[in-house]
Protein backbone atom coordinates (compact mmCIF):
# COMPACT_ATOMS: atom_id res chain seq x y z
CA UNK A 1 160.69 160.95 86.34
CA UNK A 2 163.40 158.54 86.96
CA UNK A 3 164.18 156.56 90.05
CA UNK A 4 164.44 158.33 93.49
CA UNK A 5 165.15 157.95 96.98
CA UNK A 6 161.39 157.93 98.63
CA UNK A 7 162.79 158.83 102.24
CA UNK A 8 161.83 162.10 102.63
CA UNK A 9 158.23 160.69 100.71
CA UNK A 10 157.70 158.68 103.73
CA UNK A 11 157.05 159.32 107.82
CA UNK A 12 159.58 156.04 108.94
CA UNK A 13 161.98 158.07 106.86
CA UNK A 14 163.74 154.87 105.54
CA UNK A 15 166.18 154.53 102.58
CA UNK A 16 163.52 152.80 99.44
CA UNK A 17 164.45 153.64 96.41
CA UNK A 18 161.73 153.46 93.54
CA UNK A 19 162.50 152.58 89.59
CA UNK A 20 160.17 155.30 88.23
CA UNK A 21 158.25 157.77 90.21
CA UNK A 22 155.63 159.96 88.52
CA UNK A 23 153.42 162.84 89.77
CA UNK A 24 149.91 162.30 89.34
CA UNK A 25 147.32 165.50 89.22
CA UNK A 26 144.19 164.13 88.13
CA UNK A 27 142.17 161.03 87.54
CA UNK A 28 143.43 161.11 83.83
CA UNK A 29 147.31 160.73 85.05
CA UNK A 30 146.57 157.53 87.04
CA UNK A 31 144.53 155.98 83.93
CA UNK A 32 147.10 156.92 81.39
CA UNK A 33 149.97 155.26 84.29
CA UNK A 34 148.06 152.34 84.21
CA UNK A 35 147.63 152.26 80.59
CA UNK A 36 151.55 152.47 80.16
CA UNK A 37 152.24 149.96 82.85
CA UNK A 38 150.18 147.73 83.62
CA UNK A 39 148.80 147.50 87.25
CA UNK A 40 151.47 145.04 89.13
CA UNK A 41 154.10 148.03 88.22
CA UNK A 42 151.92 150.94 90.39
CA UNK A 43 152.55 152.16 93.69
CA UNK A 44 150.10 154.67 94.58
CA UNK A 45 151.26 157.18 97.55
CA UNK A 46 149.97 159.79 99.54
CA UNK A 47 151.96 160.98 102.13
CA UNK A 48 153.99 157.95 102.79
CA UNK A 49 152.47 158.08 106.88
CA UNK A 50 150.91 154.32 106.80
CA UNK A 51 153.61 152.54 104.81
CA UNK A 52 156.96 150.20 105.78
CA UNK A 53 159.20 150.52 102.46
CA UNK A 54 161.58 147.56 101.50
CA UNK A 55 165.10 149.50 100.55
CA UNK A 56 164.66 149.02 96.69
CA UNK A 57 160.90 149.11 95.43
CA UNK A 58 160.78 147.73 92.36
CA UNK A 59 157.22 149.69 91.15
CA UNK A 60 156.47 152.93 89.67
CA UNK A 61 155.64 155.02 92.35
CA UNK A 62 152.63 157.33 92.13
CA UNK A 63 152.79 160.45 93.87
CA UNK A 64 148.92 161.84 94.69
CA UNK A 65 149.51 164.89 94.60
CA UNK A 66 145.34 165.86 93.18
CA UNK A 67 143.66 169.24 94.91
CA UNK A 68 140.47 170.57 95.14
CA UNK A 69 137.38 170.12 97.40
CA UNK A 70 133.63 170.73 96.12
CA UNK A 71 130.80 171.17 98.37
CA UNK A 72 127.28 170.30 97.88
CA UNK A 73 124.33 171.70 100.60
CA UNK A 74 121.25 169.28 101.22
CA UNK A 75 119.54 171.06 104.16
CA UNK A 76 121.28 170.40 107.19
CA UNK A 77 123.37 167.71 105.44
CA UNK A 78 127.24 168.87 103.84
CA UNK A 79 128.49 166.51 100.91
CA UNK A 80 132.34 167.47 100.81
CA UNK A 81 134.13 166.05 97.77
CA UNK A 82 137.68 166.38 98.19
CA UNK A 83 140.42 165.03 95.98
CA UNK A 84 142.79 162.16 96.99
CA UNK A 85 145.80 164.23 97.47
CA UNK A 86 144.32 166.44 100.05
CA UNK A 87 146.18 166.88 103.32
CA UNK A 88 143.69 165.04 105.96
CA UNK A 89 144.13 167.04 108.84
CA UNK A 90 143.98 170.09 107.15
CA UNK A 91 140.54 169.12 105.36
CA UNK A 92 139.25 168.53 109.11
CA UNK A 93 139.83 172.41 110.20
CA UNK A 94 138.58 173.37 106.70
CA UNK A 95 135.06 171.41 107.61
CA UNK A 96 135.01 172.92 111.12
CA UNK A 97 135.87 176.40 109.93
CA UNK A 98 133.08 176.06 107.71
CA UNK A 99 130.78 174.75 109.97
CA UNK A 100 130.43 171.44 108.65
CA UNK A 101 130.85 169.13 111.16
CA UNK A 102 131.43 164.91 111.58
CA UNK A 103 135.56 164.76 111.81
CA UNK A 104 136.15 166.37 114.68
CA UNK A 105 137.47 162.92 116.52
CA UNK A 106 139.64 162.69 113.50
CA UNK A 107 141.99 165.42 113.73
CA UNK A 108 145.67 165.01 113.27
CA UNK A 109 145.92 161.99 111.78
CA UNK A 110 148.64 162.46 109.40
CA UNK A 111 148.23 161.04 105.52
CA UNK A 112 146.31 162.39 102.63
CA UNK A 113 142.17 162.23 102.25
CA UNK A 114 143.01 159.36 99.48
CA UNK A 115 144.66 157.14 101.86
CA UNK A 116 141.96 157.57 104.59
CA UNK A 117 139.41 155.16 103.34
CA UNK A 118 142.03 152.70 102.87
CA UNK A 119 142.81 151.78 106.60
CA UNK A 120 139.39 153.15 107.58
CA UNK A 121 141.33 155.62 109.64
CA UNK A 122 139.75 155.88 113.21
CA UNK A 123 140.09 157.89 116.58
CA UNK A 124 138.54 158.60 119.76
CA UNK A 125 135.18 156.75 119.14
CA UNK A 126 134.78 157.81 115.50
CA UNK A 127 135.74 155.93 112.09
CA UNK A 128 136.34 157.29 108.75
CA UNK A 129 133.04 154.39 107.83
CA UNK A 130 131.08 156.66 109.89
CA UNK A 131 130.93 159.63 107.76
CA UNK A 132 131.78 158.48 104.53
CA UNK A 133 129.29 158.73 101.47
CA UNK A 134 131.31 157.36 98.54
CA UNK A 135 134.67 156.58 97.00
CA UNK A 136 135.64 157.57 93.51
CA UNK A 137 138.59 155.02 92.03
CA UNK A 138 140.53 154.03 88.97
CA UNK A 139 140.68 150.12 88.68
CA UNK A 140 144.23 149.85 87.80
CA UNK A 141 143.63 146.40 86.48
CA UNK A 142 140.65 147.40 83.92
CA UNK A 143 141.49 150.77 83.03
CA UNK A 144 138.24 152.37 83.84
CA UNK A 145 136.16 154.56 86.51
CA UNK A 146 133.80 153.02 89.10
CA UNK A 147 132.46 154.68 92.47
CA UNK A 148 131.37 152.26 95.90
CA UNK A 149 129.49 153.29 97.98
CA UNK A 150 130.04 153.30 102.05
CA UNK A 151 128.64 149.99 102.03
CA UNK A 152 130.91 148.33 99.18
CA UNK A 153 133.74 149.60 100.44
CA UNK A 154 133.78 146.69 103.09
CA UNK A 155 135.04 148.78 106.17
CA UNK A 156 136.04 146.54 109.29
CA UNK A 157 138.25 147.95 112.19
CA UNK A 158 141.51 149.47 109.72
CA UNK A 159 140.28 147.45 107.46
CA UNK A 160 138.65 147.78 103.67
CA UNK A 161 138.46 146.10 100.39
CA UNK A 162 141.30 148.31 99.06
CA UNK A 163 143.74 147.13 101.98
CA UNK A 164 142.31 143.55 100.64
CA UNK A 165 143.41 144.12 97.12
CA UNK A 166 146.53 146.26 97.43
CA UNK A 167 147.30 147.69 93.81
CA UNK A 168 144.01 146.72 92.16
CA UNK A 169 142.34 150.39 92.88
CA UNK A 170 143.43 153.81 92.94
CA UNK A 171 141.49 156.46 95.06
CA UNK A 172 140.93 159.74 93.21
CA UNK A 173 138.27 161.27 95.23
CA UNK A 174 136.35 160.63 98.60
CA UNK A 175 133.12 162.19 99.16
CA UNK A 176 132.28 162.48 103.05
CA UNK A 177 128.59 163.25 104.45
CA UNK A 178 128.69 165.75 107.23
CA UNK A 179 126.26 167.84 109.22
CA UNK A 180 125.75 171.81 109.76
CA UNK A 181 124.18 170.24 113.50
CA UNK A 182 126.71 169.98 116.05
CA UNK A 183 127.33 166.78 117.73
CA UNK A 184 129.97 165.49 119.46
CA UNK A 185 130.84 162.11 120.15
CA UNK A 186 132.78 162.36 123.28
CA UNK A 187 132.60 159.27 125.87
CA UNK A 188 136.35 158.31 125.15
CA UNK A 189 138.29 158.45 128.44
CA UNK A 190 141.31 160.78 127.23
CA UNK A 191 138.54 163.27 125.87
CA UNK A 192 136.46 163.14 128.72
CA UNK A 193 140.14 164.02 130.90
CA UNK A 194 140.96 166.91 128.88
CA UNK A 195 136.95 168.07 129.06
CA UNK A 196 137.54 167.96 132.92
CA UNK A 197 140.96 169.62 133.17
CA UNK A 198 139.13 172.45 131.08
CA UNK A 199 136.07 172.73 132.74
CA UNK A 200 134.35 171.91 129.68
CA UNK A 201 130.38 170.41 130.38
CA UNK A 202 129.19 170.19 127.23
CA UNK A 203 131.90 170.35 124.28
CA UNK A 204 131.60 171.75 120.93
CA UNK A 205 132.64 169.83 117.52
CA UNK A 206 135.80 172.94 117.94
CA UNK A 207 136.62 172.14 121.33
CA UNK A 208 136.85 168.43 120.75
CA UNK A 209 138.83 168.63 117.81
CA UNK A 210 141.22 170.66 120.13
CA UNK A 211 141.10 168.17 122.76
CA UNK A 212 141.80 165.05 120.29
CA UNK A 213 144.73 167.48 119.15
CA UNK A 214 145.92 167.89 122.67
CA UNK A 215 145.97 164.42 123.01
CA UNK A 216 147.65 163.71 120.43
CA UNK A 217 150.57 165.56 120.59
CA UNK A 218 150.98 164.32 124.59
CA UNK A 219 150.84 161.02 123.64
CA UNK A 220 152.29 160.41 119.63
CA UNK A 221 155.65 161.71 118.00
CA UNK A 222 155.79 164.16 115.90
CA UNK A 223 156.55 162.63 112.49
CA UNK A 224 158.51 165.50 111.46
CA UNK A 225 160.30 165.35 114.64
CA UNK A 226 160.69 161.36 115.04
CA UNK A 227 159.94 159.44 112.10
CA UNK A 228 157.10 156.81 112.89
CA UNK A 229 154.12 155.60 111.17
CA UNK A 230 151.72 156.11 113.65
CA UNK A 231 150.37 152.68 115.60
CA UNK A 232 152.57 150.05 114.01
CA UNK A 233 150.55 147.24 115.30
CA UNK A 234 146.58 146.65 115.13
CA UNK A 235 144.81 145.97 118.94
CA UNK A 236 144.00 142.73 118.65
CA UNK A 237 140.49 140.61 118.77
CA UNK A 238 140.04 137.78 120.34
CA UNK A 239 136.85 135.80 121.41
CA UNK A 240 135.03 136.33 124.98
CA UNK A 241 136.49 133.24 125.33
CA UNK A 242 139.96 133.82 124.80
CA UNK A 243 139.91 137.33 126.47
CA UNK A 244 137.96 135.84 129.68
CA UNK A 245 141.24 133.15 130.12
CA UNK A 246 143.56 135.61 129.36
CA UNK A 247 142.18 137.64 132.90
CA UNK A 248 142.25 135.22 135.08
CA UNK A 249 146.19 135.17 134.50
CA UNK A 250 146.57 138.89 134.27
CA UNK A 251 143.46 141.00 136.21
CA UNK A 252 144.40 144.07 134.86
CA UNK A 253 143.92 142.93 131.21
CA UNK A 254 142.05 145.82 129.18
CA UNK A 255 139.03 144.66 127.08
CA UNK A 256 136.57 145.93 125.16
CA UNK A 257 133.78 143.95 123.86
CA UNK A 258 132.60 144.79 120.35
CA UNK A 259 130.53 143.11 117.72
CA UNK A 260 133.60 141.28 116.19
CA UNK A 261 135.05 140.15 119.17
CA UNK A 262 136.75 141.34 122.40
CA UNK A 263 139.34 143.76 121.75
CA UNK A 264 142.51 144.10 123.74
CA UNK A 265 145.23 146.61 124.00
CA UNK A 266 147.90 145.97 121.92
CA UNK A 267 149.86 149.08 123.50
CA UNK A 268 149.25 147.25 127.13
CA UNK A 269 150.48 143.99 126.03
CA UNK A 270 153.47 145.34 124.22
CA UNK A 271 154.27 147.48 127.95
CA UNK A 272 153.92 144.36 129.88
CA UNK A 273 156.11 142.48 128.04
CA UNK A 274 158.62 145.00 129.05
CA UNK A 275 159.65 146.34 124.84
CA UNK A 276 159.38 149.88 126.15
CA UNK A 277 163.13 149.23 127.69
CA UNK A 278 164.41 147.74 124.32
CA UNK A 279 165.64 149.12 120.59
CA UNK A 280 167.81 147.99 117.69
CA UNK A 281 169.90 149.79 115.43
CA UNK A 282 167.78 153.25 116.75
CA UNK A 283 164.16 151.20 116.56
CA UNK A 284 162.28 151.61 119.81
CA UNK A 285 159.02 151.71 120.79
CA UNK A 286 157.40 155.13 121.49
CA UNK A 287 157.25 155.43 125.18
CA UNK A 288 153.93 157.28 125.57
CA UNK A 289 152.40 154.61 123.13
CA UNK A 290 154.09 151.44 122.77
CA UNK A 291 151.66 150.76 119.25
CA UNK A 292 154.19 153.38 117.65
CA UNK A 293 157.60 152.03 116.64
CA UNK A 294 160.00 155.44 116.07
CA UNK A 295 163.02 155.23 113.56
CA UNK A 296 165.65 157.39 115.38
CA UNK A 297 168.79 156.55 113.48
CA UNK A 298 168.10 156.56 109.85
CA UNK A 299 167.47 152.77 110.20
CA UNK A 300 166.59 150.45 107.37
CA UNK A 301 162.49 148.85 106.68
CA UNK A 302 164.18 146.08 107.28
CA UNK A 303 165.21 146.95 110.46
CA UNK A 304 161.98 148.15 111.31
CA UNK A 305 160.19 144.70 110.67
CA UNK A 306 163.06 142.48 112.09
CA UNK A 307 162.22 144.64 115.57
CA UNK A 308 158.25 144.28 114.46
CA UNK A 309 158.37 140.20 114.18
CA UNK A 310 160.32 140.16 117.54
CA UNK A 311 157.60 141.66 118.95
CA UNK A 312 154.68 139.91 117.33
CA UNK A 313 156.84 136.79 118.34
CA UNK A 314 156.93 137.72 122.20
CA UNK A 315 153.60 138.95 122.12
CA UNK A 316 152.45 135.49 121.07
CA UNK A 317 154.31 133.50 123.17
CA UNK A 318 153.77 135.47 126.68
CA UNK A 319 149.87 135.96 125.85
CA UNK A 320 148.76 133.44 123.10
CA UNK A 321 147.51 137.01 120.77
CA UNK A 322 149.49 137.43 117.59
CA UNK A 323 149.61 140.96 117.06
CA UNK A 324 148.77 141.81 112.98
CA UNK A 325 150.82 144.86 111.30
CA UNK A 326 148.77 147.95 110.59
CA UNK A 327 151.07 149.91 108.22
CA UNK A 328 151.00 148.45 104.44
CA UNK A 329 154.43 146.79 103.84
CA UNK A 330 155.84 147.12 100.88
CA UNK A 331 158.40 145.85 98.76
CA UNK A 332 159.55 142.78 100.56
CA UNK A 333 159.82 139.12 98.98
């Protein structure tokens, strides 16, 4: 396929246009891509929901576009194989119709199954780390077939070892491990609100995949609707240190401690600093969540990350945090 305009191939809806673009079906297309190409020239794309295009991308783009989903019963345990080109959210109501339960928390987060592992996608208390088995890729550089495991994939918070080599592997399959036990993971505050507007006591793996549903369509913009990448920026980690200065100048600071650090809200900083009242050329941030940036007038990825590093600059000027992109950007020098 020649070149082509990826903006209706990605959720920002920006202007990018690609120098090749091919459609790739099955583990063989990506080898036989790389084989022709060389790995510097691939792009590998799912659904274009986690990505910040440049306005000419100077790859061959690689549409996922694989099917299929294989399931293998170990007692109580589910091993569901699914191929990278798999709709995410849809594969989460296929597991609960089925019984097979683990991604409830996970529901409606827009992308493909193949680009899940890459940010270690995460909601409401769950990450993808915490119910994946394995990972089946294509090293674009060598050529050849290699699986890692949960533990090589070196998951931190949206964070792997493929979003630390971009390019160098291509996901063809991810194999999740899921129960046919209900249980629900279902402490997070917004969950716990929605369980207590219901009257729900003690929620089912369906009812809290509703609830994270319901949430998320209150609070985040319909892609289709508003183009947006979901958060744009990461919450950030600081030390105790840090975070325990940063409250004595503003009490009402968020935190939450975890092993790597205190985290803070990005979203709460980014409302502070009063960005909720701003836009350029049709760039604003979403006003439900300030971590999504929303492209309402066709504007360029340019655009978008000129109104991204004004932010990140504020951000770290007013509170000392330097907020890190969480979409991959792509394309620019």
């Amino acid at each position: 396929m020649t070149s082509l305009n990826l903006k209706s191939f990605n959720t920002l809806s920006v202007e990018a246009v690609a120098d090749q673009v091919e459609i790739v079906a099955s583990e063989d297309d990506i080898i036989k891509l790389a084989q022709d190409h060389g790995s510097t020239r691939l792009l590998v794309l799912g659904e274009g929901s986690n990505v910040l295009l440049a306005p000419a991308v100077h790859r061959v783009v690689c549409l996922m576009r694989s099917r299929g989903i294989a399931v293998d019963e170990i007692g109580s345990r589910i091993k569901v194989t699914v191929s990278a080109g798999e709709n995410w959210h849809q594969l989460v109501m296929w597991t609960l119709e089925r019984g097979y339960y683990g991604l409830e928390n996970l529901a409606l987060i827009p992308g493909s199954a193949g680009a899940a592992p890459v940010q270690n996608i995460g909601a409401y208390g769950v990450e993808l780390a915490d119910v994946l088995s394995h990972v089946d890729v294509v090293d674009l550089e060598r050529g050849g077939c290699e699986t890692f495991t949960n533990a090589q994939c070196g998951f931190g918070y949206r964070d792997s070892l493929f979003k630390r080599t971009p390019g160098r592997y291509a996901i063809t399959q991810v194999t999740l491990d899921l129960s046919k036990e209900p249980g629900v993971v279902a402490a997070y505050p917004d969950l716990q609100e929605e369980f207590e507007r219901e009257g729900v006591i003690a929620p089912t793996p369906e009812q809290v995949a509703a609830a994270v549903t319901r949430v998320r369509q209150t609070k985040l913009p319909d892609p289709t609707l508003t183009p947006n990448a979901g958060s744009f920026f990461k919450n950030p980690v600081v030390t105790a240190h840090q975070a325990a200065r940063l409250q004595q100048s503003f009490a009402q600071l968020k935190v939450y401690p975890t092993e790597a650090g205190v985290k803070l809200s990005a979203a709460q900083l980014i409302d502070w600093a009063g960005w909720k009242e701003r836009n350029s050329h049709g760039v604003r941030v979403w006003p439900r969540q300030p971590l999504v940036l929303v492209n309402e007038l066709g504007s360029s990825g340019a655009d978008i990350l000129q109104f991204a590093a004004a932010i990140q600059s504020d951000i770290a000027d007013r509170y000392g945090v330097r907020l890190e992109i969480e979409p991959d950007v792509i394309g620019f020098s």
